[in-house]
Protein backbone atom coordinates (compact mmCIF):
# COMPACT_ATOMS: atom_id res chain seq x y z
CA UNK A 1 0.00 0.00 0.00
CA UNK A 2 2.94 2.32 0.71
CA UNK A 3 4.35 1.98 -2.85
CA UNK A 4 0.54 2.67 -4.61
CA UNK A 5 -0.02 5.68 -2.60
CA UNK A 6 3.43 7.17 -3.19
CA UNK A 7 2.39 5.92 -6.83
CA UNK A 8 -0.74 7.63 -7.20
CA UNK A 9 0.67 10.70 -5.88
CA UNK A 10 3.32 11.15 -8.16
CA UNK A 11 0.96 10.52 -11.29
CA UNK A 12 -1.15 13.21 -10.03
CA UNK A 13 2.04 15.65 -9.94
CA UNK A 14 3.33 14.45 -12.55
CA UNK A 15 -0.11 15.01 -14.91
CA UNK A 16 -0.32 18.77 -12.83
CA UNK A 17 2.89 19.38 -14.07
CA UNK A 18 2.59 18.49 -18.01
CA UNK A 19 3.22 20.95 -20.54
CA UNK A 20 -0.23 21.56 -21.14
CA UNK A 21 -1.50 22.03 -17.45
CA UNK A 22 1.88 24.25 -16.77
CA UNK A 23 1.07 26.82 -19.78
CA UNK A 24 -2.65 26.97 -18.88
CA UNK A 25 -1.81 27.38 -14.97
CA UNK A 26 -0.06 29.65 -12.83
CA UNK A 27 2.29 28.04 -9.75
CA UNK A 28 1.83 29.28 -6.45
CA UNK A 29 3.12 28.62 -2.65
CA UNK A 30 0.88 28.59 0.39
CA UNK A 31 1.35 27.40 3.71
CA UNK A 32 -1.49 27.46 6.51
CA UNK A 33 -1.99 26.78 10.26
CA UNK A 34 -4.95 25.83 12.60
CA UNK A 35 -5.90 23.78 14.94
CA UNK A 36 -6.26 20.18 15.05
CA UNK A 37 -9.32 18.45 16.75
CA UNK A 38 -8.55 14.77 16.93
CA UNK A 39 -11.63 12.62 17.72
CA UNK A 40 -11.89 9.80 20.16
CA UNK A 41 -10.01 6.34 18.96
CA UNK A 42 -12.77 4.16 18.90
CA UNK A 43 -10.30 0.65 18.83
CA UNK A 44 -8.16 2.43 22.19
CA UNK A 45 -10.75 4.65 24.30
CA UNK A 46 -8.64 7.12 24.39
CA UNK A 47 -9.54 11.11 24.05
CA UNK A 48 -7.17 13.90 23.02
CA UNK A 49 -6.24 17.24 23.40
CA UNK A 50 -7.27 19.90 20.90
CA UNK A 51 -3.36 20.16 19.41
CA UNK A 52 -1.99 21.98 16.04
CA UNK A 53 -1.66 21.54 12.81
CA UNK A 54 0.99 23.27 10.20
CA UNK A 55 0.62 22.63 6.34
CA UNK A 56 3.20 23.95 3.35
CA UNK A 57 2.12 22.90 -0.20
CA UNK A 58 3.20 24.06 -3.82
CA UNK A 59 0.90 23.95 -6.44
CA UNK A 60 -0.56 24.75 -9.89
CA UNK A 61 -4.21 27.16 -10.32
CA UNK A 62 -5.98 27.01 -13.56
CA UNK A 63 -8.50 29.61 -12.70
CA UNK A 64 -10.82 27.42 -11.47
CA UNK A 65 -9.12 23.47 -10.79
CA UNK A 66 -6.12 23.84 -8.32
CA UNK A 67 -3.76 20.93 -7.54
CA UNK A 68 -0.55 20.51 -5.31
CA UNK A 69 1.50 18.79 -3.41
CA UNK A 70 1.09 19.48 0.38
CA UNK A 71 3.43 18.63 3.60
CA UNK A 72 1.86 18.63 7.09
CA UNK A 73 2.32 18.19 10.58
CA UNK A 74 -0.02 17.53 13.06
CA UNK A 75 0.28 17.40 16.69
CA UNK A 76 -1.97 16.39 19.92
CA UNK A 77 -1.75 15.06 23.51
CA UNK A 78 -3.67 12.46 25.00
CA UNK A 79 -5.74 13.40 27.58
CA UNK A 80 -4.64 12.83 31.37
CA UNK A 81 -1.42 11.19 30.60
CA UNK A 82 2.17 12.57 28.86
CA UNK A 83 1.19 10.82 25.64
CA UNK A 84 1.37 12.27 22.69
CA UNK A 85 0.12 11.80 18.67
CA UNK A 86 1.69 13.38 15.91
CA UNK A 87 1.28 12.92 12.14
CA UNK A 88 3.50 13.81 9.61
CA UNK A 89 1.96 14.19 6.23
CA UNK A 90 2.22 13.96 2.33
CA UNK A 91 -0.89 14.18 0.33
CA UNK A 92 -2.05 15.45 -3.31
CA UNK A 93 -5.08 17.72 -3.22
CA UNK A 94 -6.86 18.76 -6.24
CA UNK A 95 -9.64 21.80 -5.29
CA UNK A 96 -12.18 23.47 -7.15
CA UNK A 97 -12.94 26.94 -6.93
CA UNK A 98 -16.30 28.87 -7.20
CA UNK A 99 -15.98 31.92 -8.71
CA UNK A 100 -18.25 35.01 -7.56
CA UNK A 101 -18.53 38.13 -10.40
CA UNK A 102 -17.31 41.16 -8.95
CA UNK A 103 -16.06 39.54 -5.38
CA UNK A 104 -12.59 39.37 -4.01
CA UNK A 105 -14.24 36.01 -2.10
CA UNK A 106 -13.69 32.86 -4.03
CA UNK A 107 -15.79 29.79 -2.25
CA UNK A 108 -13.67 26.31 -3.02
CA UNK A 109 -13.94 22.69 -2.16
CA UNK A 110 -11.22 20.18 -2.08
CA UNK A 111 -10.24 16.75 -1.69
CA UNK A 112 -6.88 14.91 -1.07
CA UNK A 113 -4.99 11.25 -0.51
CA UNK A 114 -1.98 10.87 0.61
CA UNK A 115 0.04 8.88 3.31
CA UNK A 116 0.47 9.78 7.28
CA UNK A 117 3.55 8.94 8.88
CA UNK A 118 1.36 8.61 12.69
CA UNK A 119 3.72 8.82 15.62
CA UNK A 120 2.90 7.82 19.60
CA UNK A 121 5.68 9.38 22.00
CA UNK A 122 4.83 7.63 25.45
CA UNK A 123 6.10 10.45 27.53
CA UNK A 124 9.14 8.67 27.94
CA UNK A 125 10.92 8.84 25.18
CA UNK A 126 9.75 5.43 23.51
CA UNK A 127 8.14 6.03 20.17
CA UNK A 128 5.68 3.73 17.89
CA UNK A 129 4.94 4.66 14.58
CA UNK A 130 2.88 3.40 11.16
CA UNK A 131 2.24 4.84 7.58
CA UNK A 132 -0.96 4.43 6.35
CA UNK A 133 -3.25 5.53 3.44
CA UNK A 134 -4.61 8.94 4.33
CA UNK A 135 -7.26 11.26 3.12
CA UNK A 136 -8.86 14.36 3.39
CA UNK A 137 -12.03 16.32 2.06
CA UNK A 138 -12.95 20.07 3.02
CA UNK A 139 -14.23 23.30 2.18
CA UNK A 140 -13.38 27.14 2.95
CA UNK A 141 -13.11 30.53 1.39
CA UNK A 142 -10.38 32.35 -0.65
CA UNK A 143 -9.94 36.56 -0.54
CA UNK A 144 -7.96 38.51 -2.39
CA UNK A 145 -5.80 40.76 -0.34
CA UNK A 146 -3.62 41.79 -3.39
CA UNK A 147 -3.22 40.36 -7.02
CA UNK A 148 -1.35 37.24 -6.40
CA UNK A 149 -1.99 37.04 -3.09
CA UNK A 150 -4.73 35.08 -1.09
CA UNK A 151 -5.92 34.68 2.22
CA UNK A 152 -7.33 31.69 3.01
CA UNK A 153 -10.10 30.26 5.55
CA UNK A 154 -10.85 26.68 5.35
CA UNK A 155 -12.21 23.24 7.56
CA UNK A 156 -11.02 19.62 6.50
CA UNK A 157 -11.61 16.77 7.70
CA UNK A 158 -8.68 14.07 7.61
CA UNK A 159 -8.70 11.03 8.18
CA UNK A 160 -6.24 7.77 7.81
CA UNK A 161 -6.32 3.77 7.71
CA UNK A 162 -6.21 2.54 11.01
CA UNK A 163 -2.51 2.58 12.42
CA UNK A 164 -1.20 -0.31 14.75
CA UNK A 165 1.20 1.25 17.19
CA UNK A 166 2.79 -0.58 19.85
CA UNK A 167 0.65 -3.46 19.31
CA UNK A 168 -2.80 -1.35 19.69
CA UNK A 169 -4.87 -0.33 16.59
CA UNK A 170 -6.11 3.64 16.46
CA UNK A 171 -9.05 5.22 14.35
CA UNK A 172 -7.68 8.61 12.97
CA UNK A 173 -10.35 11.36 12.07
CA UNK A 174 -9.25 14.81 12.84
CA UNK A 175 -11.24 18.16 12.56
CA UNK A 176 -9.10 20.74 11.41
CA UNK A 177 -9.57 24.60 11.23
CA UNK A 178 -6.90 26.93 9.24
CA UNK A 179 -5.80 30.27 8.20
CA UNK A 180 -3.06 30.52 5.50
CA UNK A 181 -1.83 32.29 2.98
CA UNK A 182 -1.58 31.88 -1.01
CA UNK A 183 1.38 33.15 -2.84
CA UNK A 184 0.96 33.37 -6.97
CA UNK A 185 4.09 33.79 -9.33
């Protein structure tokens, strides 16, 4: 499953990057940060602590289709203990955006799949981690501060195969909330 993801990711970047999407689209940077609500693990009874999330992706918009390649990071604490849960992230996202006449507010939706390197630090410095198959849908809203440049307002919800760590299976589904910004060139 590791190799198919990995797979599938670079044929999406690889078709986002083809001659004809790269004259037709413009490239742009954005990174983003939020907070990270991970729900209960239904397999391990555990709760968490709302924790962070930070997200850096590069990227091609045609106007109205977007795609990129995103990074993340995610990290919370388990509730009542030193636990912690952290996920590193790689996903492709495609997005679509909604475009309002005479608005500097663009609406968008988006979707991603990716893989999530999920990490359990047991307060004492012994670590347990899995990569599994992760994805991710959401929706927010784009404005224009300044040609080029967009700030952006957006929910996801993210969620990942179920990760074995230390011998005990997890259920990953995180409710995230972020503010980040869009950089054209």
């Amino acid at each position: 499953m590791k190799i198919s993801s990995a797979g599938i990711i670079l044929g999406i970047m690889a078709l986002a990057c083809s001659p004809v999407s790269a004259n037709a689209a413009m490239p742009y940077l954005s990174g983003s940060a939020g907070i990270a609500v991970l729900g209960d693990s239904d397999n391990t009874a555990r709760s968490y602590d709302t924790g962070y999330n930070l997200v850096g992706a590069v990227g091609l918009d045609g106007g109205r289709y977007r795609l990129e390649a995103e990074l993340g990071s995610q990290h919370n604490g388990v509730k009542d203990s030193h636990r912690d849960v952290s996920m590193t992230t790689c996903m492709g996202n495609g997005y679509i955006d909604i475009e309002l006449p005479l608005s500097s507010f663009k609406p968008f939706v988006m979707g991603g799949f990716g893989v999530a390197n999920v990490d359990e630090n047991n307060g004492s410095g012994v670590e347990a981690d899995d990569r599994v198959f992760a994805c991710q849908v959401g929706a927010g809203i784009g404005f224009t501060l300044v040609p080029l440049v967009t700030l952006d307002a957006q929910y996801r919800y993210f969620t990942t195969a179920t990760p074995e760590l230390a011998g005990r299976k997890y259920s990953i589904g995180t409710h995230n909330f972020m503010l980040g910004l869009r950089v054209g060139f």
